[in-house]
Protein backbone atom coordinates (compact mmCIF):
# COMPACT_ATOMS: atom_id res chain seq x y z
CA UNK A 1 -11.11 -52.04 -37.59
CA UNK A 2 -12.95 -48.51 -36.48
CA UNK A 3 -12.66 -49.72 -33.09
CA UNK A 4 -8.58 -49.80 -33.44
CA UNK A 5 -8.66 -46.89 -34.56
CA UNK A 6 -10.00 -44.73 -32.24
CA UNK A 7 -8.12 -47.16 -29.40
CA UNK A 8 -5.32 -45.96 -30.68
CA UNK A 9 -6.51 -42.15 -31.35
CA UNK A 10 -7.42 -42.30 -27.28
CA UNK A 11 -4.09 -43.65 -26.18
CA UNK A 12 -2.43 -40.44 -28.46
CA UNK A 13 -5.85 -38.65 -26.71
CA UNK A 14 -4.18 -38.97 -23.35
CA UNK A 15 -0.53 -39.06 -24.41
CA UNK A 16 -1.45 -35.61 -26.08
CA UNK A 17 -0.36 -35.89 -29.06
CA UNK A 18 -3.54 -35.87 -31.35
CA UNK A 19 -4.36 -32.92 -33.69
CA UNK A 20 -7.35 -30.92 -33.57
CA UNK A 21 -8.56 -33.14 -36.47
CA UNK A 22 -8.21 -36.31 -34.65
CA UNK A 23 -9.80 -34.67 -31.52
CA UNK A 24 -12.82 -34.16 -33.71
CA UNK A 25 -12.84 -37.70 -34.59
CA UNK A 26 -12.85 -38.66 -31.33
CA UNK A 27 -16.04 -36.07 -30.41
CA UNK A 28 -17.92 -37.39 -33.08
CA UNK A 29 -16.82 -41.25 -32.35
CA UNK A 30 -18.22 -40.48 -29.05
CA UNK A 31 -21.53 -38.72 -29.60
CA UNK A 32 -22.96 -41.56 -31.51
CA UNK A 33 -24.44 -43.99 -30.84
CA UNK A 34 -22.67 -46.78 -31.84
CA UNK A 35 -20.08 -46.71 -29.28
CA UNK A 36 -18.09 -50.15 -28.38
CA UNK A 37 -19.37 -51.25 -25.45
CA UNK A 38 -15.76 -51.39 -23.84
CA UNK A 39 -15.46 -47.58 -24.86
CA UNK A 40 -18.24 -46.60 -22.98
CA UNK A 41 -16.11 -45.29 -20.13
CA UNK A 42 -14.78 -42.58 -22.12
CA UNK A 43 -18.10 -41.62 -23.38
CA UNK A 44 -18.73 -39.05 -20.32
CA UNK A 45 -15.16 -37.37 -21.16
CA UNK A 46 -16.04 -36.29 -24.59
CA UNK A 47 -19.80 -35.90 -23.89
CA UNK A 48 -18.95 -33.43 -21.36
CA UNK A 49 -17.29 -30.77 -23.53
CA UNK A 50 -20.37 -31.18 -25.57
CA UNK A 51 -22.62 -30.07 -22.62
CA UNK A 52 -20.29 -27.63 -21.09
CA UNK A 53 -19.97 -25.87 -24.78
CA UNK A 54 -23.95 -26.27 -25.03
CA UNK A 55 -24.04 -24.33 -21.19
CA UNK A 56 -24.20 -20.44 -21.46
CA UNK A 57 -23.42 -17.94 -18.87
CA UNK A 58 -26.71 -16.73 -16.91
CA UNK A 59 -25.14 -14.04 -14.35
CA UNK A 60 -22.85 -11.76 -15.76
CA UNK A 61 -19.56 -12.09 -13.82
CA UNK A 62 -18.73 -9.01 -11.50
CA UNK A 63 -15.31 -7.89 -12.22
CA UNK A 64 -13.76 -4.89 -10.13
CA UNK A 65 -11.79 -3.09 -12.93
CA UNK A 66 -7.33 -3.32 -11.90
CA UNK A 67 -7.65 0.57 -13.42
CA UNK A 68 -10.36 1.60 -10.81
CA UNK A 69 -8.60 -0.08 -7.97
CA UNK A 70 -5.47 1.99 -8.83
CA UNK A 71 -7.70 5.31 -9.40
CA UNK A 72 -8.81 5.15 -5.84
CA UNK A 73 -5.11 3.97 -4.90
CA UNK A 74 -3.74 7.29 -6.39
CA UNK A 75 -6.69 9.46 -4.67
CA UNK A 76 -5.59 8.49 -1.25
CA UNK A 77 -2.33 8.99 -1.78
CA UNK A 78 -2.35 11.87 -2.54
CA UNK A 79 -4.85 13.33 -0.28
CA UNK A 80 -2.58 11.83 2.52
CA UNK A 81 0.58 13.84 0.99
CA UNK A 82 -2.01 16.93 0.81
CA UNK A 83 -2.69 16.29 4.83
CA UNK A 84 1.09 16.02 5.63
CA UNK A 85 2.02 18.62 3.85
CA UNK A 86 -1.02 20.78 5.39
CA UNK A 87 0.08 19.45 9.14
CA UNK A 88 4.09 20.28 8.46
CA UNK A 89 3.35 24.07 6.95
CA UNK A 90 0.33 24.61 10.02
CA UNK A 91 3.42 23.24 12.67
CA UNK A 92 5.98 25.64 11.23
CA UNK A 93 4.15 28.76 11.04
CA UNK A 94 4.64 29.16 14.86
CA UNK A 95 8.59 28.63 14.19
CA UNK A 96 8.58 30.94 11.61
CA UNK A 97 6.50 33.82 13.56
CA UNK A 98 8.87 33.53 16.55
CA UNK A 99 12.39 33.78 14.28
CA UNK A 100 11.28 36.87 12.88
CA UNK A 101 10.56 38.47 16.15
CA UNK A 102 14.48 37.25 17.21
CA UNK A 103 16.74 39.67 17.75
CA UNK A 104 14.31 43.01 17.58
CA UNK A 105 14.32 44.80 20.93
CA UNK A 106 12.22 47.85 22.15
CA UNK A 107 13.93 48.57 25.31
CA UNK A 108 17.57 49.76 24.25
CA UNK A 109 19.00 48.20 27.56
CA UNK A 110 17.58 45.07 27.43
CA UNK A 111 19.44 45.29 23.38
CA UNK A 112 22.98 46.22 25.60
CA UNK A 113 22.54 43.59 28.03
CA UNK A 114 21.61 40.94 25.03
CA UNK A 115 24.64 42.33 23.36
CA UNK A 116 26.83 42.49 26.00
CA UNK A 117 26.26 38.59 26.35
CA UNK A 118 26.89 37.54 23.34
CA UNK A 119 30.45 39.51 22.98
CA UNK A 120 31.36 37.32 25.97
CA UNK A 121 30.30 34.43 24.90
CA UNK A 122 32.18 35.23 21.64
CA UNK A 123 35.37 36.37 23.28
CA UNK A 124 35.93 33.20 25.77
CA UNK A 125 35.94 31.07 22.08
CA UNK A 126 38.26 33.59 21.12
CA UNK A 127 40.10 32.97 24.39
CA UNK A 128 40.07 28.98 23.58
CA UNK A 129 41.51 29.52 20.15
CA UNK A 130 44.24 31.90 21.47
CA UNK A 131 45.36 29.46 24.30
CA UNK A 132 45.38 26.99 21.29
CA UNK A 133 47.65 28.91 19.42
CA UNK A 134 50.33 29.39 22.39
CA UNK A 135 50.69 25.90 22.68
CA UNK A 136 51.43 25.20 18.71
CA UNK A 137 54.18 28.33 19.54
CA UNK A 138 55.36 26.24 22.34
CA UNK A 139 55.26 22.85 19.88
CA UNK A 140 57.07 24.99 17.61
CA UNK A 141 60.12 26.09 19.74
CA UNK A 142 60.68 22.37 21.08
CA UNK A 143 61.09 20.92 17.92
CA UNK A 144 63.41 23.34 16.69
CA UNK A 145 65.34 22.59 19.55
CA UNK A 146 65.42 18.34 18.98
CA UNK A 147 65.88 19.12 15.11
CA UNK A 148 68.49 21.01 14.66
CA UNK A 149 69.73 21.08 11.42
């Protein structure tokens, strides 16, 4: 009748759909030493979790902490931001010397000639612009002439 039994507890066993108390049963069943000889097979499955729970840890397990990992992460960031940073403000220093000395002369004809330049350059846009104008005027008159109203 036992033997039934815990047939019938290992087919639930490996259907999984025993309890913790019938899983007990079943450890116990199978850590005597009456076991049915046709049982035998399954002796080694629940004699195992009795050695493995038996078993204790001899090296303690080397775990690299996630929070150190993202320490050094955040170090190197920002000492890379800190370097480009550095790199951009060293470039621009140069830049930034030579637009202050723009526009300063010492020799007051080489400050004519510089301005005199830059008036012509400004009046042929001027020039552009008029010539730009003249032909809106011209625009102007011919469609007053198709549209008369």
């Amino acid at each position: 009748m036992e033997f039934n039994k815990i047939e019938v507890l290992l087919e639930k066993y490996f259907e999984g759909e025993t309890s913790i108390a019938e899983e007990t049963e079943l450890k116990n069943y199978f850590s005597s030493a009456n076991v049915a000889t046709h049982l035998e097979q399954y002796k080694a499955i629940f004699g195992y979790f009795e050695v493995s729970k038996a078993q204790k840890l001899t090296k303690k397990p080397l775990f690299v902490s996630r929070k150190r990992k993202i320490n050094w992460l955040a170090i190197a960031a920002s000492i890379v931001v800190l370097l480009g940073i550095g790199t951009y403000t060293y470039n621009n220093m140069h830049i930034a010397k030579e637009s202050k000395e723009l526009g300063t002369y010492d020799n007051p004809e080489e400050a004519l000639q510089a301005t005199q330049k830059a008036l012509a350059m400004l009046s042929t846009h001027v020039n552009v612009g008029v010539e730009s104008i003249q032909y809106i005027k011209v625009y102007e008159v011919t469609k007053e002439k198709v549209f008369v109203e």
